[in-house]
Protein backbone atom coordinates (compact mmCIF):
# COMPACT_ATOMS: atom_id res chain seq x y z
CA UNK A 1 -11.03 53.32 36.92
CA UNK A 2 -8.76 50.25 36.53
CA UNK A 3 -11.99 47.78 37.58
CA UNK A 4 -13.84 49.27 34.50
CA UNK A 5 -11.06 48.40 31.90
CA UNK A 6 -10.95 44.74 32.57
CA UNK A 7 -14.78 44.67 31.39
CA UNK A 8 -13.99 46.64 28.92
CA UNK A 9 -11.10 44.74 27.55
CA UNK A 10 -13.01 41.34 28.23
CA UNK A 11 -15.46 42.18 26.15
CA UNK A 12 -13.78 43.69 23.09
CA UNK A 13 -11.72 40.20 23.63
CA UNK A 14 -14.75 38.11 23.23
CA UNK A 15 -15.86 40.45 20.16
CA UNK A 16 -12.44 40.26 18.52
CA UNK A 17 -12.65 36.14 19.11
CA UNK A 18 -16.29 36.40 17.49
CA UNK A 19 -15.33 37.98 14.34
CA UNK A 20 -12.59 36.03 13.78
CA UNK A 21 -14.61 32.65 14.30
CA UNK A 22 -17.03 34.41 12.25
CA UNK A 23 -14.72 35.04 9.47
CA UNK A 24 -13.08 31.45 9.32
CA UNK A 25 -16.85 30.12 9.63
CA UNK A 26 -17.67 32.15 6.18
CA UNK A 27 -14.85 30.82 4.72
CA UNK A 28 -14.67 27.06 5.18
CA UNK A 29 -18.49 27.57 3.66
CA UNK A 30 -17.10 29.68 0.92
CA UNK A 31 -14.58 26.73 0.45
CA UNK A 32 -17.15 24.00 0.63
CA UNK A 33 -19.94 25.61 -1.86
CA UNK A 34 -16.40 25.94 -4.03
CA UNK A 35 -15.39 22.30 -4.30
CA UNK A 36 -18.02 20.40 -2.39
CA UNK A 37 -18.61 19.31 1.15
CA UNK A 38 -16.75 15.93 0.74
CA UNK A 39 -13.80 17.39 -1.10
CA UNK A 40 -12.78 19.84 1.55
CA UNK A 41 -13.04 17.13 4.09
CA UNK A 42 -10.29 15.34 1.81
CA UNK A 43 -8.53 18.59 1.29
CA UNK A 44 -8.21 19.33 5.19
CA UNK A 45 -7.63 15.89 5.75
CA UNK A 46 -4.78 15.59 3.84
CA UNK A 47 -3.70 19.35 5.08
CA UNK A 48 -3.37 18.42 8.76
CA UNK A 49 -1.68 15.19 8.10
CA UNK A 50 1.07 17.01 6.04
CA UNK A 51 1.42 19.73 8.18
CA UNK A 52 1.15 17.29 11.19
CA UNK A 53 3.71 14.80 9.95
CA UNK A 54 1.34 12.18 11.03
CA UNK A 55 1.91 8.79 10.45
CA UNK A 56 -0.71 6.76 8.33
CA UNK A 57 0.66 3.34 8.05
CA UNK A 58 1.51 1.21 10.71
CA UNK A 59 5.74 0.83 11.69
CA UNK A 60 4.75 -2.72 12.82
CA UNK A 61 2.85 -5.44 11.87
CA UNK A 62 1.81 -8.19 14.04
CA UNK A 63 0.15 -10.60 12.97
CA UNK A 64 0.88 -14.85 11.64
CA UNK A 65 4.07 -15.14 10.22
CA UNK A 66 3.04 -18.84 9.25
CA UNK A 67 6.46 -20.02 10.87
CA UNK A 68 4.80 -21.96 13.93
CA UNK A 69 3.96 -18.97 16.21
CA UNK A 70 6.91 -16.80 15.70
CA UNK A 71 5.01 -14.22 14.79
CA UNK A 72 4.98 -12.55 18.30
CA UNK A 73 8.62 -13.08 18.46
CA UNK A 74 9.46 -11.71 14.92
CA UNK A 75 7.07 -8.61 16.27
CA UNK A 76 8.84 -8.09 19.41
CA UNK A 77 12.33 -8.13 17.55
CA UNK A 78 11.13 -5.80 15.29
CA UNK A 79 10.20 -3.40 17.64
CA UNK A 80 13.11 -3.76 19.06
CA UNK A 81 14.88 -2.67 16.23
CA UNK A 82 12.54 -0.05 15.64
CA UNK A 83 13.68 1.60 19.21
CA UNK A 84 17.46 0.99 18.23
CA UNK A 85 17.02 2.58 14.62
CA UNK A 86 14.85 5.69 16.36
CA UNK A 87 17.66 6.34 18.89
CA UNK A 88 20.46 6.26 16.27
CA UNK A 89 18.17 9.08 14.17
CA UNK A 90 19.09 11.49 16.97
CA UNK A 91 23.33 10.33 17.35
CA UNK A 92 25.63 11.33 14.99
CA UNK A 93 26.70 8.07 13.08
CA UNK A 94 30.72 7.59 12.46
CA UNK A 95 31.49 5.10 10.53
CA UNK A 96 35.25 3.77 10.44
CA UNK A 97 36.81 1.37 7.69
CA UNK A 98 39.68 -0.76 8.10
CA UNK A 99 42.32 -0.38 5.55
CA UNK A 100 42.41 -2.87 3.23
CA UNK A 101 45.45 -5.83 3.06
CA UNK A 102 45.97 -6.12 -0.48
């Protein structure tokens, strides 16, 4: 009796999945006829990169510096500092003052 359950259960699996795709289907066209085809793109665009915390501009920039070729230098140095500032995100930062002589 077992063997006939896993059909059984397979197939009300694939049914469940199908009204579900169904469902989100009707509504991204309930969304577009809404505000328009282009505007949802935007909309979902913008959605995902929020909820993605997805980067959208560039950390570094490499390109001419106009100091003689330094650019690739300046670029490397930067990432450099990039790596250095990423690793202190995730340390705890203490931060001790001398006393002052006056």
């Amino acid at each position: 009796m077992s063997e006939m359950l896993s059909p059984l259960m397979m197939a009300i699996a694939v049914i469940s999945i199908l009204a579900v795709q169904k469902a989100e289907a009707e509504g991204y066209t309930a969304k577009a006829s809404a505000v328009g085809g282009s505007n949802l793109a935007m909309i979902e665009l913008f959605e995902r990169i929020a909820s993605g915390n997805i980067d959208i501009t560039p950390d570094i920039v490499i390109g001419d510096s106009g100091e003689g070729g330094n650019g690739t230098i300046n670029a490397m140095l930067a990432l450099y500092v990039r790596q250095m500032v990423d690793g202190m995100k995730s340390e705890p930062v203490s931060v001790t003052v001398p006393a002052s002589n006056e």
